[in-house]
PDB file of N, CA and C in Angstrom:
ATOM      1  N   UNK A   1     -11.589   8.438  10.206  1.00  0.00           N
ATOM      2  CA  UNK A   1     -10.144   8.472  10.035  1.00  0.00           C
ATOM      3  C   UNK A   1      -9.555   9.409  11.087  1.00  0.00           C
ATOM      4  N   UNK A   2      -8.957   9.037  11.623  1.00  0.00           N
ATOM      5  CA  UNK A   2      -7.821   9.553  12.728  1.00  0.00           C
ATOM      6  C   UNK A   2      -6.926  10.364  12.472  1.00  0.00           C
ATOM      7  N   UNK A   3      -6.698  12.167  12.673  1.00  0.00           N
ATOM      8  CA  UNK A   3      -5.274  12.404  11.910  1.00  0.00           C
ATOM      9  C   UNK A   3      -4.565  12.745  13.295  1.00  0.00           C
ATOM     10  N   UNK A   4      -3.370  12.714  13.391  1.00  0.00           N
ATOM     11  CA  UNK A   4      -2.186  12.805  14.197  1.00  0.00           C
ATOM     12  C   UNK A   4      -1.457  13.550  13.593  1.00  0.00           C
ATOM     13  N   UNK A   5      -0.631  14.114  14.279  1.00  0.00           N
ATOM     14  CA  UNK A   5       0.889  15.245  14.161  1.00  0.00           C
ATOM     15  C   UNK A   5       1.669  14.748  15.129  1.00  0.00           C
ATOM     16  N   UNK A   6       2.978  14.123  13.918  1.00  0.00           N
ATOM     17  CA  UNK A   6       4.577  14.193  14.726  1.00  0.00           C
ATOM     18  C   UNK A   6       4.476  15.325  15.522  1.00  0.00           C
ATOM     19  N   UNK A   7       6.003  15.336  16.696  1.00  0.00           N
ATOM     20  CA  UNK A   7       6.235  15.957  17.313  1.00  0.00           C
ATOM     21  C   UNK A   7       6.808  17.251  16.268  1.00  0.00           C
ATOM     22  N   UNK A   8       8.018  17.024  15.082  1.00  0.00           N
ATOM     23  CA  UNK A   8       7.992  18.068  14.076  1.00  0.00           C
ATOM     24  C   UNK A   8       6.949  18.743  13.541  1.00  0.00           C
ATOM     25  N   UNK A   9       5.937  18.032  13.453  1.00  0.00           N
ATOM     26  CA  UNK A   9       4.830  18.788  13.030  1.00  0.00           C
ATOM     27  C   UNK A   9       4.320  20.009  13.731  1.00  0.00           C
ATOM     28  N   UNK A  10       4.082  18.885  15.085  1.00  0.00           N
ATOM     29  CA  UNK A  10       3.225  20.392  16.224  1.00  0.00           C
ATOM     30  C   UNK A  10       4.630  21.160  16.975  1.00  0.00           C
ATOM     31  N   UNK A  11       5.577  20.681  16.590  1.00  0.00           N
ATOM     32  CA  UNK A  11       6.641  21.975  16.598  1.00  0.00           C
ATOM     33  C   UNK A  11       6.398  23.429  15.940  1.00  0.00           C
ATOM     34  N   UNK A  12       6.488  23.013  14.676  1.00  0.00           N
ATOM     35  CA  UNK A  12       6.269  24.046  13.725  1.00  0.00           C
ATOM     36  C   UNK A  12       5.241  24.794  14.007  1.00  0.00           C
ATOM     37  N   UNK A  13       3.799  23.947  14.039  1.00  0.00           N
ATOM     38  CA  UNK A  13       2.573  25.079  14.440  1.00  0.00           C
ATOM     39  C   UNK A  13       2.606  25.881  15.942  1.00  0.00           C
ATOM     40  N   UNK A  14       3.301  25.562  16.489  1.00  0.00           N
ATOM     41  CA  UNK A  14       3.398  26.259  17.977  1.00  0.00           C
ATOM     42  C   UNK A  14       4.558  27.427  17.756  1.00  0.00           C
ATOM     43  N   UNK A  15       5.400  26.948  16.588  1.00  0.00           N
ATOM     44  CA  UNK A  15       7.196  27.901  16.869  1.00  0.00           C
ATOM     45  C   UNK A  15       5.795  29.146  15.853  1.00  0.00           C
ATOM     46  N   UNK A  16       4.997  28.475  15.099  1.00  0.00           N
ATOM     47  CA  UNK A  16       4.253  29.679  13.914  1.00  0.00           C
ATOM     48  C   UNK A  16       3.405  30.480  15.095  1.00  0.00           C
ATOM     49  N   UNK A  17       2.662  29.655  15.943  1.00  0.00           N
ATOM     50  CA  UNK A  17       1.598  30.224  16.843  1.00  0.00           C
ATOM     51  C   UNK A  17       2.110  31.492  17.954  1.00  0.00           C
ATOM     52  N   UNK A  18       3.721  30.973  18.204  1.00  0.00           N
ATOM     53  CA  UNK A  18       4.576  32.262  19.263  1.00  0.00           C
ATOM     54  C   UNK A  18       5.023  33.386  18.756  1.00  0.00           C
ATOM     55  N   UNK A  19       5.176  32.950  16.914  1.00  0.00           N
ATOM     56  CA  UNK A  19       5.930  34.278  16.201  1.00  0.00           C
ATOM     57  C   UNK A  19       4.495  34.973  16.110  1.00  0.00           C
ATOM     58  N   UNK A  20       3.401  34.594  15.626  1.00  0.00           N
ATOM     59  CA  UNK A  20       1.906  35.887  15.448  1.00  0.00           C
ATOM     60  C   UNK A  20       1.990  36.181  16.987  1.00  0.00           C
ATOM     61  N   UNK A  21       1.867  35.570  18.175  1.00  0.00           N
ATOM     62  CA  UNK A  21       1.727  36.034  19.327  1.00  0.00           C
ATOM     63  C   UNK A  21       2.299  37.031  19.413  1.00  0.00           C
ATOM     64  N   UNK A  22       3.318  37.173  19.123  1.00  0.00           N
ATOM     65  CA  UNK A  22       4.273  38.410  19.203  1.00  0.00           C
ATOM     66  C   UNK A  22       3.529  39.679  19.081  1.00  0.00           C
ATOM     67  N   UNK A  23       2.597  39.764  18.176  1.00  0.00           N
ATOM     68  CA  UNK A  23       1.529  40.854  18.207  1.00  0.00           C
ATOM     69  C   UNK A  23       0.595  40.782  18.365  1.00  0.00           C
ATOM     70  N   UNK A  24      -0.600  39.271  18.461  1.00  0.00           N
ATOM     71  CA  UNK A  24      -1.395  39.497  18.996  1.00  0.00           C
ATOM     72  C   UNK A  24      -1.764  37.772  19.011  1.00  0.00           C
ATOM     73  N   UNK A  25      -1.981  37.767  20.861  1.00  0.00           N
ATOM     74  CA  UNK A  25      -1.827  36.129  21.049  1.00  0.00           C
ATOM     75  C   UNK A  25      -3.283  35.836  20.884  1.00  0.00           C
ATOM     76  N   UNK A  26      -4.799  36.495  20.875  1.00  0.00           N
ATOM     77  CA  UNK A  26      -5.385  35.896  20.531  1.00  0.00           C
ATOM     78  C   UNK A  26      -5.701  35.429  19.288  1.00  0.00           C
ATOM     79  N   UNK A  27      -5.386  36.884  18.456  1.00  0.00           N
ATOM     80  CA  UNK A  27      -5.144  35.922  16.868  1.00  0.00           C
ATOM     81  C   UNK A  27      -4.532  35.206  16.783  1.00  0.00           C
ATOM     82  N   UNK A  28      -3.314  34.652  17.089  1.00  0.00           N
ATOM     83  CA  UNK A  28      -2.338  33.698  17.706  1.00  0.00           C
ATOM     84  C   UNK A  28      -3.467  32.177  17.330  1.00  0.00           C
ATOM     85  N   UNK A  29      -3.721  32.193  18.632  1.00  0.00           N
ATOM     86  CA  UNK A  29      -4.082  31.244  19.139  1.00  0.00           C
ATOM     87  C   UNK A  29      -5.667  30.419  17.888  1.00  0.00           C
ATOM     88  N   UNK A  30      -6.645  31.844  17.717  1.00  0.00           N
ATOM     89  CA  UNK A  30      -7.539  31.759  16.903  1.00  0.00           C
ATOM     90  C   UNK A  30      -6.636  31.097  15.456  1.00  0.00           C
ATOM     91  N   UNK A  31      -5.924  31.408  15.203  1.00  0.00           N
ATOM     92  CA  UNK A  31      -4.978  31.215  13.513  1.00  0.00           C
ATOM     93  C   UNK A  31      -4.535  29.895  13.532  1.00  0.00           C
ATOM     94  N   UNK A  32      -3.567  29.262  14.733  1.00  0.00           N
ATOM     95  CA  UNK A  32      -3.739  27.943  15.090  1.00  0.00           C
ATOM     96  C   UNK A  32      -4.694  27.273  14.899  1.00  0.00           C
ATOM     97  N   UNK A  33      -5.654  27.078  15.619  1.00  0.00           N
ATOM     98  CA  UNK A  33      -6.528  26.144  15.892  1.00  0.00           C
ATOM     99  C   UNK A  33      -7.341  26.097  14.655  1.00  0.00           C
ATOM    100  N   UNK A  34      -7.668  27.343  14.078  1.00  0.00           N
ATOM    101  CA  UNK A  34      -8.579  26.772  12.614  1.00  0.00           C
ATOM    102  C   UNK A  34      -7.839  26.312  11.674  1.00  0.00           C
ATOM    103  N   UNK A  35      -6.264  26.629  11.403  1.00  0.00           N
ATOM    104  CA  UNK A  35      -5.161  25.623  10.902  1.00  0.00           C
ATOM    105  C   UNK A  35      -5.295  24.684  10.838  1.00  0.00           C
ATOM    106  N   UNK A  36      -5.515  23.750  12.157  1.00  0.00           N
ATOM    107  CA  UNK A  36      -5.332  22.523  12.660  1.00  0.00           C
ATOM    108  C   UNK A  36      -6.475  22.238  12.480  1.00  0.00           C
ATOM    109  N   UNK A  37      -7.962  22.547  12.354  1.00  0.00           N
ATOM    110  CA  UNK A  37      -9.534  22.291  12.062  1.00  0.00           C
ATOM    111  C   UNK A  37      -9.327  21.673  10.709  1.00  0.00           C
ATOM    112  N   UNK A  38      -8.840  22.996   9.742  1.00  0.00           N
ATOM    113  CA  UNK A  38      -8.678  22.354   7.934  1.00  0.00           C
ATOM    114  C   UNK A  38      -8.003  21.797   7.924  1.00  0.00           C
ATOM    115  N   UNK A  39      -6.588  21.298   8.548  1.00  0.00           N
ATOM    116  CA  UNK A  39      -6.254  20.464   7.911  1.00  0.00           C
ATOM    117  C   UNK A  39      -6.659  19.034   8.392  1.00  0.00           C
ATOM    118  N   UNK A  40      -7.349  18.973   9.631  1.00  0.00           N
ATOM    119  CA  UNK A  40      -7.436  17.603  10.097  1.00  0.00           C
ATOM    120  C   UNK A  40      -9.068  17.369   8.793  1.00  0.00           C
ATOM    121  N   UNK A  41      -9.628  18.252   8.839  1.00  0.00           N
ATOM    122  CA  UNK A  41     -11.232  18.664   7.654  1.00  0.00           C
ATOM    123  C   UNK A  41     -10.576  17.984   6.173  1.00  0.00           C
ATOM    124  N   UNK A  42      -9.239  18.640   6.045  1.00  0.00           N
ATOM    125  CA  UNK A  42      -9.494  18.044   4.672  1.00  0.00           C
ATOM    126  C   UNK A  42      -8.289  16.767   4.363  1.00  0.00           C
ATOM    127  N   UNK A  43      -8.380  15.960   5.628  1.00  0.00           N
ATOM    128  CA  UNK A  43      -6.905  14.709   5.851  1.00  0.00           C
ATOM    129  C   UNK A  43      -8.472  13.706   5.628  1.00  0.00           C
ATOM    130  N   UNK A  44     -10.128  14.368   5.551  1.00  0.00           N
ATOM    131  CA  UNK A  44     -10.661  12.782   5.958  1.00  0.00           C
ATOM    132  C   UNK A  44     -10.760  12.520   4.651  1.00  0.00           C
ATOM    133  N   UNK A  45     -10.691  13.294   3.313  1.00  0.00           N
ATOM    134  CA  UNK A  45     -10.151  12.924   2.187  1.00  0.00           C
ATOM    135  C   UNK A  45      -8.884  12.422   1.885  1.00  0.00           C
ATOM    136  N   UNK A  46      -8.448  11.555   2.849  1.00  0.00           N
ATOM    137  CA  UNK A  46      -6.635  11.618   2.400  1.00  0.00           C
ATOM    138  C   UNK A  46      -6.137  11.654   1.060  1.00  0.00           C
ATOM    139  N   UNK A  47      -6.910  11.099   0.041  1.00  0.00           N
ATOM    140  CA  UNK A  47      -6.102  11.010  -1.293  1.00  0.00           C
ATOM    141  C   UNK A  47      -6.528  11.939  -2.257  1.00  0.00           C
ATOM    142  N   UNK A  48      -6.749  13.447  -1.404  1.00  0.00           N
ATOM    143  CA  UNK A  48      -6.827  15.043  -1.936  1.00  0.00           C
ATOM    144  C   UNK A  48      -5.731  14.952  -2.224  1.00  0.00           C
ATOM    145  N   UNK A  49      -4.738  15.077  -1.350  1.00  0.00           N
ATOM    146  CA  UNK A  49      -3.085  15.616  -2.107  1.00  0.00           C
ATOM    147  C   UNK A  49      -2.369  14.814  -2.903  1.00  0.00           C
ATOM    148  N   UNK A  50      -1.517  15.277  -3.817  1.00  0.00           N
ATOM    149  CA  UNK A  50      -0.821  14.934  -4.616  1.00  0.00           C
ATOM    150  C   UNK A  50       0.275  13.987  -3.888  1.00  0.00           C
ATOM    151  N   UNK A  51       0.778  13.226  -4.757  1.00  0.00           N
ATOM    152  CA  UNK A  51       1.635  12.075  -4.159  1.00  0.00           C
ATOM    153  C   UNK A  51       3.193  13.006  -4.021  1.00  0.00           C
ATOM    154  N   UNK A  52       4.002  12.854  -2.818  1.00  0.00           N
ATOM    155  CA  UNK A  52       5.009  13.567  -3.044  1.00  0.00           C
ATOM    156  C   UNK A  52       5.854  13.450  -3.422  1.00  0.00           C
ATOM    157  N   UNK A  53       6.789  13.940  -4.420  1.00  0.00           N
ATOM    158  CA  UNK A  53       7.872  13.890  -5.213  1.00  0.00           C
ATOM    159  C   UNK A  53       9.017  13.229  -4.672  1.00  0.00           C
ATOM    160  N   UNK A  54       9.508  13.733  -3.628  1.00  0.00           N
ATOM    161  CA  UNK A  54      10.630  13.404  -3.299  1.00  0.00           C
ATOM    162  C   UNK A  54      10.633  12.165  -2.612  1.00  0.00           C
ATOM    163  N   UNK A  55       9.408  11.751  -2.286  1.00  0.00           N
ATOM    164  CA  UNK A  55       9.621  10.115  -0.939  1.00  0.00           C
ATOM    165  C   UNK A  55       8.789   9.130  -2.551  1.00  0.00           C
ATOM    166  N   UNK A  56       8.234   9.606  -3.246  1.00  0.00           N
ATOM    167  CA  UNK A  56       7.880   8.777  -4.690  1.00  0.00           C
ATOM    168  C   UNK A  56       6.923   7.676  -3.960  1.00  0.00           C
ATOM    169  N   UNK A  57       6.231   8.031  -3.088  1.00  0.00           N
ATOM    170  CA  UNK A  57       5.475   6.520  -2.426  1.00  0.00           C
ATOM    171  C   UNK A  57       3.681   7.159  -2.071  1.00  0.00           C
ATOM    172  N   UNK A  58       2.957   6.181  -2.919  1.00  0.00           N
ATOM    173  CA  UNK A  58       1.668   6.728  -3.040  1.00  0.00           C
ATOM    174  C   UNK A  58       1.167   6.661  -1.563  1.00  0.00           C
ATOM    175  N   UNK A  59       1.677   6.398  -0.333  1.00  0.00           N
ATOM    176  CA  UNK A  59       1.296   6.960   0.653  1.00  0.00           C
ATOM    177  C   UNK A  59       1.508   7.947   1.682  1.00  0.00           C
ATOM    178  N   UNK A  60       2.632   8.696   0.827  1.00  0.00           N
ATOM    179  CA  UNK A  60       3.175   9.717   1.451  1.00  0.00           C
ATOM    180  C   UNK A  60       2.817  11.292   0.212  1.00  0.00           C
ATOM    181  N   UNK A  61       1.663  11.821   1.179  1.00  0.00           N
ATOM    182  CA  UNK A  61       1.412  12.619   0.228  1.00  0.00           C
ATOM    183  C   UNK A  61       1.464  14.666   0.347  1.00  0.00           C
ATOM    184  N   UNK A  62       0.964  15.419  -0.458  1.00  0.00           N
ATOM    185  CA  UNK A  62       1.152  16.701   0.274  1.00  0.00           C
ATOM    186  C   UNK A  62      -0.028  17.895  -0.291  1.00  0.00           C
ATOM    187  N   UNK A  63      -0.324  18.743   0.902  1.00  0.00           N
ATOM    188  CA  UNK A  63      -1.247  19.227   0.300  1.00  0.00           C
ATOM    189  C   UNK A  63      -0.868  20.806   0.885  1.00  0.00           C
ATOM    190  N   UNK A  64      -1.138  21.877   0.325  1.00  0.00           N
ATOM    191  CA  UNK A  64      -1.089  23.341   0.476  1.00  0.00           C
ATOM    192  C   UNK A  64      -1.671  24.270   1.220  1.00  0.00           C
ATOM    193  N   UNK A  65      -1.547  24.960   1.843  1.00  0.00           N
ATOM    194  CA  UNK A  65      -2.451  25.367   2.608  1.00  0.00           C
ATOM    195  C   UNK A  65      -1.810  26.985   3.162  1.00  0.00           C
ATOM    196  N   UNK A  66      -2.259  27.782   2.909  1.00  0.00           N
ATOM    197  CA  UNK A  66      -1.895  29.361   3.622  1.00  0.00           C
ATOM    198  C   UNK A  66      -0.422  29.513   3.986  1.00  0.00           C
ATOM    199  N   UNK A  67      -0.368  29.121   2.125  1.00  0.00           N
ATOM    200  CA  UNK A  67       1.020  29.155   2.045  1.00  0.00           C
ATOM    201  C   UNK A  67       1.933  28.460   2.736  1.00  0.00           C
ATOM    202  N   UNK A  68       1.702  27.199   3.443  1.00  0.00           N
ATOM    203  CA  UNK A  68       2.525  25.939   3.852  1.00  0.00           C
ATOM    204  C   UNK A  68       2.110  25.026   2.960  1.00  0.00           C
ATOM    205  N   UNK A  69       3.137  24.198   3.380  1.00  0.00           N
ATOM    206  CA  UNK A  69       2.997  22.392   2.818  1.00  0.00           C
ATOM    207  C   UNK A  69       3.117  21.701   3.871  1.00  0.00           C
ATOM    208  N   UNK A  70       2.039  20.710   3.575  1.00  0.00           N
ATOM    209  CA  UNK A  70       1.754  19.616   4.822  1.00  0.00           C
ATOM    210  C   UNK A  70       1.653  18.388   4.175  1.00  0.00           C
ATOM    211  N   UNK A  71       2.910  17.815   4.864  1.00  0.00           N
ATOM    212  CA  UNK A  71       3.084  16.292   4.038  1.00  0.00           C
ATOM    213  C   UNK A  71       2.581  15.354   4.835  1.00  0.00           C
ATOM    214  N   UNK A  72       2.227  14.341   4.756  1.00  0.00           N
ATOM    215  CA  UNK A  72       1.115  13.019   5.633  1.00  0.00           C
ATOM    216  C   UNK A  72       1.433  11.975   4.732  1.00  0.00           C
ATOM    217  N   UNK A  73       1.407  10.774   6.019  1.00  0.00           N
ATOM    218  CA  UNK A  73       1.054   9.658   5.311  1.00  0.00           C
ATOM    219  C   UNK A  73       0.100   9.195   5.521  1.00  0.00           C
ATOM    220  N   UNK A  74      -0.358   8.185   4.768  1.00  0.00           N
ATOM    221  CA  UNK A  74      -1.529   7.226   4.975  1.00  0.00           C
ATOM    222  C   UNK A  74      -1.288   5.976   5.513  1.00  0.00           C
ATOM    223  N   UNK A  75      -2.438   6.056   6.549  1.00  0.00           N
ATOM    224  CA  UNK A  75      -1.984   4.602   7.188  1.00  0.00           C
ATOM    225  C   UNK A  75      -3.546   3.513   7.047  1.00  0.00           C
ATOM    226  N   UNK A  76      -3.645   2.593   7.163  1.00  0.00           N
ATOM    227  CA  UNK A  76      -5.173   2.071   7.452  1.00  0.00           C
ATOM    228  C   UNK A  76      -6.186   2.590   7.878  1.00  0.00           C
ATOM    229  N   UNK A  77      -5.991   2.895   9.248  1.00  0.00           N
ATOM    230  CA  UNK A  77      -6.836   3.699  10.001  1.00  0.00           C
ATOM    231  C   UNK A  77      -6.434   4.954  10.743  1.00  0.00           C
ATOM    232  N   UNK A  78      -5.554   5.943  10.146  1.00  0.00           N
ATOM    233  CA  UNK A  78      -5.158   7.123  10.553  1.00  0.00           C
ATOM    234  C   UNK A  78      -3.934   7.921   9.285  1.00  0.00           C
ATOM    235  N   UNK A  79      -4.156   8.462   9.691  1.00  0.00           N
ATOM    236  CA  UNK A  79      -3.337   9.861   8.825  1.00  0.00           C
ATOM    237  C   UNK A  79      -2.088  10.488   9.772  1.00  0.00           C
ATOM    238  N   UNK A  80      -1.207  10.671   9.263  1.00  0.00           N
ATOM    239  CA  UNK A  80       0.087  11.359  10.023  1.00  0.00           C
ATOM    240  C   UNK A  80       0.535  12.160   9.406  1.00  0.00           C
ATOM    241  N   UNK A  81       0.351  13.467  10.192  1.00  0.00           N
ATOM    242  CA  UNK A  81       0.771  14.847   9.480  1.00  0.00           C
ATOM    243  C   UNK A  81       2.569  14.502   9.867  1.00  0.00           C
ATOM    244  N   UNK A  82       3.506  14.589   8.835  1.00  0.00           N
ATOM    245  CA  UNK A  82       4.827  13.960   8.931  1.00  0.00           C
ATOM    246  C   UNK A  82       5.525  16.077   9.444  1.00  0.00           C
ATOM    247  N   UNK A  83       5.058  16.681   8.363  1.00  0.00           N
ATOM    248  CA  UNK A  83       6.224  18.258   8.644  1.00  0.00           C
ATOM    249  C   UNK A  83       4.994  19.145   7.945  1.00  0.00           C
ATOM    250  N   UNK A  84       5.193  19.971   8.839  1.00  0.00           N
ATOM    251  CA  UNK A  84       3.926  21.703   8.263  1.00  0.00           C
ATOM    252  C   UNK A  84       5.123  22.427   8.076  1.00  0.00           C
ATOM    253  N   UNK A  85       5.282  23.039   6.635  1.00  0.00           N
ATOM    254  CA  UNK A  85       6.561  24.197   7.314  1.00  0.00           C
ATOM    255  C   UNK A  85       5.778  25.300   5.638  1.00  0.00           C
ATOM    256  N   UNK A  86       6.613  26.444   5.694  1.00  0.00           N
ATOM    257  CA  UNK A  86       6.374  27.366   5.022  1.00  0.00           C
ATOM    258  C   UNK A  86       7.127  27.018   3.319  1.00  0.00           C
ATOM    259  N   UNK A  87       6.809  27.488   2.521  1.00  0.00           N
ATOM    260  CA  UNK A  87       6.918  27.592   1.046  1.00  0.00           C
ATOM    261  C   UNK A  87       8.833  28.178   1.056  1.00  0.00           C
ATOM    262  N   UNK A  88       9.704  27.271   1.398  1.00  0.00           N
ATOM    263  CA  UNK A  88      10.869  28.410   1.175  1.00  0.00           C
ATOM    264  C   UNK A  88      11.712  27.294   0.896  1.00  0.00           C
ATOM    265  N   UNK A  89      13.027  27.173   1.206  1.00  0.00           N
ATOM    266  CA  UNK A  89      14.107  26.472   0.544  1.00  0.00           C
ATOM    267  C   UNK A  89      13.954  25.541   1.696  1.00  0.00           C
ATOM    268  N   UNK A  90      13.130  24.037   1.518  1.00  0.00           N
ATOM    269  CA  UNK A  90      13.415  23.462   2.639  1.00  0.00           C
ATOM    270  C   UNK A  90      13.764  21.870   2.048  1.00  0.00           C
ATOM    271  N   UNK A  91      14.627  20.860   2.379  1.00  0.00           N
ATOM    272  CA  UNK A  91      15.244  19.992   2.179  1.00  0.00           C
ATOM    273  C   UNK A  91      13.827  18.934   2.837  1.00  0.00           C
ATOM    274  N   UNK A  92      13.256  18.585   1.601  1.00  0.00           N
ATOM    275  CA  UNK A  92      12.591  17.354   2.182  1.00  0.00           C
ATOM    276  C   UNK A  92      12.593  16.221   2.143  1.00  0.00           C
ATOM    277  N   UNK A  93      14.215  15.689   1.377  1.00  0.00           N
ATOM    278  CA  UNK A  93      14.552  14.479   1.215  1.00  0.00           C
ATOM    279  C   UNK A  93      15.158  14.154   3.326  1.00  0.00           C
ATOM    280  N   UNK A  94      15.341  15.202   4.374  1.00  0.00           N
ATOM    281  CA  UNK A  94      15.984  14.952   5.421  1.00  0.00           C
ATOM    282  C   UNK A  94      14.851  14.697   6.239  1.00  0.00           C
ATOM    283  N   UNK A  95      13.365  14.509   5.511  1.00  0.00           N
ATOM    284  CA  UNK A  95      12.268  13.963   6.762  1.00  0.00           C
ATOM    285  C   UNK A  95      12.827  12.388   6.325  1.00  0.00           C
ATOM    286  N   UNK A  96      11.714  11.969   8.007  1.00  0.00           N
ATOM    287  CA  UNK A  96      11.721  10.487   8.075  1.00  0.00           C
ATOM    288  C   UNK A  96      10.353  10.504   7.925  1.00  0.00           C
ATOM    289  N   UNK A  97      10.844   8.772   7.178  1.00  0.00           N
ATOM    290  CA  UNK A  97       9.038   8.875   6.752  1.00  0.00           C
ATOM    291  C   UNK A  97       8.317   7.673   8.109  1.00  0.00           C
TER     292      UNK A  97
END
């Protein structure tokens, strides 16, 4: 199984990867990439996460992770990380699915 990240997606992990840089870019960089290891590690289970509430469609799903949410869909032969963002007041009826 194939996973991919929208451009929103690897937005977010890069805007997350410049704010730790700020004090230290190799943890930076190290904090990224094993990010992106688990979650692509645990997308080859795709139907780990819970189905998500707000899009109500068993292929759009979400799973938790160091204190983010990472929503994906399922496709045949690949996975699409749709938005990574942090645990706070965020409007997720304004993704596209």
């Amino acid at each position: 199984m194939i996973v991919k990240f929208t451009a929103d997606a690897k937005a977010f992990l890069f805007k997350n990867r410049d704010f730790i840089a700020k004090d230290n870019l190799t943890q930076a960089n190290a904090y990224t990439a094993s990010l992106i290891k688990r979650v692509v590690s645990m997308l080859q289970f795709p139907n780990i996460g819970k189905i998500n509430a707000v899009f109500d469609d068993e292929s759009i799903r979400e799973i938790a992770l160091d204190g983010m949410k990472i929503i994906y869909k399922i496709y045949p032969n690949s996975i699409v990380v749709l938005m990574v963002y942090r645990y706070i007041n965020f409007d997720e009826s304004q993704l596209e699915s």
